[in-house]
Protein backbone atom coordinates (compact mmCIF):
# COMPACT_ATOMS: atom_id res chain seq x y z
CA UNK A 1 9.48 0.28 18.11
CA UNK A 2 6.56 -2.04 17.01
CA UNK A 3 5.03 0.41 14.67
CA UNK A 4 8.04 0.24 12.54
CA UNK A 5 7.49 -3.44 11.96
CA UNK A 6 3.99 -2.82 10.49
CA UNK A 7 3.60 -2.58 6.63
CA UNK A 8 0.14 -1.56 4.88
CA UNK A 9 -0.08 -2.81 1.15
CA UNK A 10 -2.91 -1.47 -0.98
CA UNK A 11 -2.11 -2.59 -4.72
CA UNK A 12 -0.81 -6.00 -6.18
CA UNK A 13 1.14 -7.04 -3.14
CA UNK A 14 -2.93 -7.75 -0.51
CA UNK A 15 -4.35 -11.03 -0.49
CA UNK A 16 -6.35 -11.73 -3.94
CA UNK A 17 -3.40 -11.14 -6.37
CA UNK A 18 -1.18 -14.20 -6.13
CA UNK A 19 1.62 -12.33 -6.20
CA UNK A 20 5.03 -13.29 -5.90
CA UNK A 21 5.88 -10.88 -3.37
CA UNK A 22 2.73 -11.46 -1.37
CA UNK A 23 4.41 -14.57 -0.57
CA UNK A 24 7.15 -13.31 0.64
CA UNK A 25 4.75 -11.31 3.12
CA UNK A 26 2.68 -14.33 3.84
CA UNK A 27 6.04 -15.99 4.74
CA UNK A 28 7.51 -13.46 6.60
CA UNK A 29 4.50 -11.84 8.54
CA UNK A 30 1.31 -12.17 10.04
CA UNK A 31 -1.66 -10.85 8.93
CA UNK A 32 -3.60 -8.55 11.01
CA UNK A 33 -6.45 -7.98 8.53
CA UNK A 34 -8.31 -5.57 6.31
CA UNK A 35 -7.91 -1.81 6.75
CA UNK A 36 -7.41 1.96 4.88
CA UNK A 37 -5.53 5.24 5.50
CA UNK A 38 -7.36 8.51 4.04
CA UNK A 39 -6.00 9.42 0.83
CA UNK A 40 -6.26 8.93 -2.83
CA UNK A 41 -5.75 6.12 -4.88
CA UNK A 42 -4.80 6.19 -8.89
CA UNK A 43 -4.82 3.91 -11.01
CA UNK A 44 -1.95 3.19 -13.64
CA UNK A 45 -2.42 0.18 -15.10
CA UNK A 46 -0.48 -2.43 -14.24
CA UNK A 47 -0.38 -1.35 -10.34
CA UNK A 48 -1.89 1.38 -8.39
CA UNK A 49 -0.22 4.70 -6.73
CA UNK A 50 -1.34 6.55 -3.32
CA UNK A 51 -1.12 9.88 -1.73
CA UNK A 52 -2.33 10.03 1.53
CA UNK A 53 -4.09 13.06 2.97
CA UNK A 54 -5.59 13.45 6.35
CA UNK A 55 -8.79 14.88 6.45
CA UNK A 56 -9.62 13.26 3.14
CA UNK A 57 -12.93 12.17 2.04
CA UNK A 58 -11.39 8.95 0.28
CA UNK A 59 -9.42 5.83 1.91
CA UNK A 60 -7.65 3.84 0.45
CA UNK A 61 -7.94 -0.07 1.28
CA UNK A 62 -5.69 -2.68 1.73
CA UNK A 63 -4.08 -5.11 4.40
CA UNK A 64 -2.08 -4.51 7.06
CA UNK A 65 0.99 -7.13 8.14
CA UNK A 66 3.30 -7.19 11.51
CA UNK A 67 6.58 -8.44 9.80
CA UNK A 68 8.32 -10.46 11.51
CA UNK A 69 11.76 -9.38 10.18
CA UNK A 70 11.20 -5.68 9.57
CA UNK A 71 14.81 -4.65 8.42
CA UNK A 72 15.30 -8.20 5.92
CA UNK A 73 11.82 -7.66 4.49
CA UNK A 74 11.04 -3.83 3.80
CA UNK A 75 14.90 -3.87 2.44
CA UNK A 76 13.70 -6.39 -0.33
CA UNK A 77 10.62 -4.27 -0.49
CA UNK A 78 12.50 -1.54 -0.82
CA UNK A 79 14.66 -2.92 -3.77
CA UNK A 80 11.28 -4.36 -5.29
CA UNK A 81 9.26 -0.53 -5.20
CA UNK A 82 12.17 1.31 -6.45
CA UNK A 83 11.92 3.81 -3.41
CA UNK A 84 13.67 6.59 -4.59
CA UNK A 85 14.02 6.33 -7.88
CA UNK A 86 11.88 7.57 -11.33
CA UNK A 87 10.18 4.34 -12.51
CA UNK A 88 9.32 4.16 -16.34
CA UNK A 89 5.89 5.16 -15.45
CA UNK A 90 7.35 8.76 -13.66
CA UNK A 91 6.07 7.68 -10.51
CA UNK A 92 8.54 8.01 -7.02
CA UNK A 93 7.82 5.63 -4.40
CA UNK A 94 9.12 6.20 -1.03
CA UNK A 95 7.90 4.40 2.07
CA UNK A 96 6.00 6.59 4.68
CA UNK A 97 4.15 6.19 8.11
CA UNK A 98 0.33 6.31 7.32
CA UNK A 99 -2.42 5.74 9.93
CA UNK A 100 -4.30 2.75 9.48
CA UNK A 101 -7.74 2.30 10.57
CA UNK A 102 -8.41 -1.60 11.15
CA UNK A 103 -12.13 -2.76 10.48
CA UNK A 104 -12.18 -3.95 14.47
CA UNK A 105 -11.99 -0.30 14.83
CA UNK A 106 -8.01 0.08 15.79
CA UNK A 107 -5.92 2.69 14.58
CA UNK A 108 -1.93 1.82 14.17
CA UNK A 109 0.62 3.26 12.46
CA UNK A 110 2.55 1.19 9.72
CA UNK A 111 4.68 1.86 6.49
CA UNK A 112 3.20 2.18 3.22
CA UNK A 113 4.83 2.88 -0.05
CA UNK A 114 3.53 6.31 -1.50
CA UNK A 115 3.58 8.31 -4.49
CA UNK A 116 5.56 11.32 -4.37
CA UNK A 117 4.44 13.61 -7.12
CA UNK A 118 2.04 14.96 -9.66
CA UNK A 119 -1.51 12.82 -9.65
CA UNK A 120 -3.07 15.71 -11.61
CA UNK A 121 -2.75 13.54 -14.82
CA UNK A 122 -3.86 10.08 -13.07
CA UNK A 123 -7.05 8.77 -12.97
CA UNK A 124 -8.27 8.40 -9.32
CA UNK A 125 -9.84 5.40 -8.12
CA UNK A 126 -12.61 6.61 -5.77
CA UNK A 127 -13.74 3.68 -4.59
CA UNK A 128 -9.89 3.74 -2.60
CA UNK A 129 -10.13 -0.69 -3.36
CA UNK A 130 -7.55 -1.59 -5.91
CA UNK A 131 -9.25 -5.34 -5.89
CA UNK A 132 -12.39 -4.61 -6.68
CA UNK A 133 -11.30 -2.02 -8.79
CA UNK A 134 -9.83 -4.92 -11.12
CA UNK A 135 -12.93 -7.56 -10.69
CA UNK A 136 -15.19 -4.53 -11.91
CA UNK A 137 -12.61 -3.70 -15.10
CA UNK A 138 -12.30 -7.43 -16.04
């Protein structure tokens, strides 16, 4: 199934960041550009969280990537997000479908690592774009 090979990054990992593990991405898939699922974004510091929620007024932005060796790569990803598990910031990632809306107008389904949890204690960022969220704080 193609969809399954289809990951949506919002947070350190898009282009912008230099990240290690944006590499890995930009190794191991292709870019198929800028989109957002409808949902929330909060900000922790050090990396963002999302919820998504249909019907939502917000989106959340990031990019979207065809991987070219789903099970290797969202294993590692996996492993690197802690899916599963109670990071030391309380937050529980675990990878979801989410419907991305590309800015050409397509909708496709892809993974995307969520929070599962409380956000009542987060602070939202409404804008829903994690990089210019950080060009505005710096």
């Amino acid at each position: 199934m193609a969809d399954l090979a289809k990951l949506f990054v919002y947070g350190t990992l898009r282009r912008g960041f230099g990240h290690p593990m944006a590499e890995l991405l930009d190794q191991n898939a292709s870019y198929l550009g800028k989109g957002f699922f409808q949902g929330t974004m909060f900000d922790l510091g050090p990396y963002p969280v999302a919820v998504a929620a249909p019907f939502s007024e917000h989106n959340v932005v990031g990019d979207l990537y065809f991987l070219k060796h789903p099970k290797k790569v969202l294993s590692i990803m996996d492993d690197y997000e802690g899916v599963n598990e109670v990071l030391e910031t309380g937050v529980i990632f675990k990878r979801k479908k989410v419907y991305v809306y590309l800015m050409n107008g397509s909708k496709q389904m892809a993974w995307a690592y969520l929070h599962e949890g409380y956000t009542d204690h987060l602070a939202p960022i409404l804008n829903g774009d994690y990089l210019e969220f950080v060009k505005k704080r710096i």
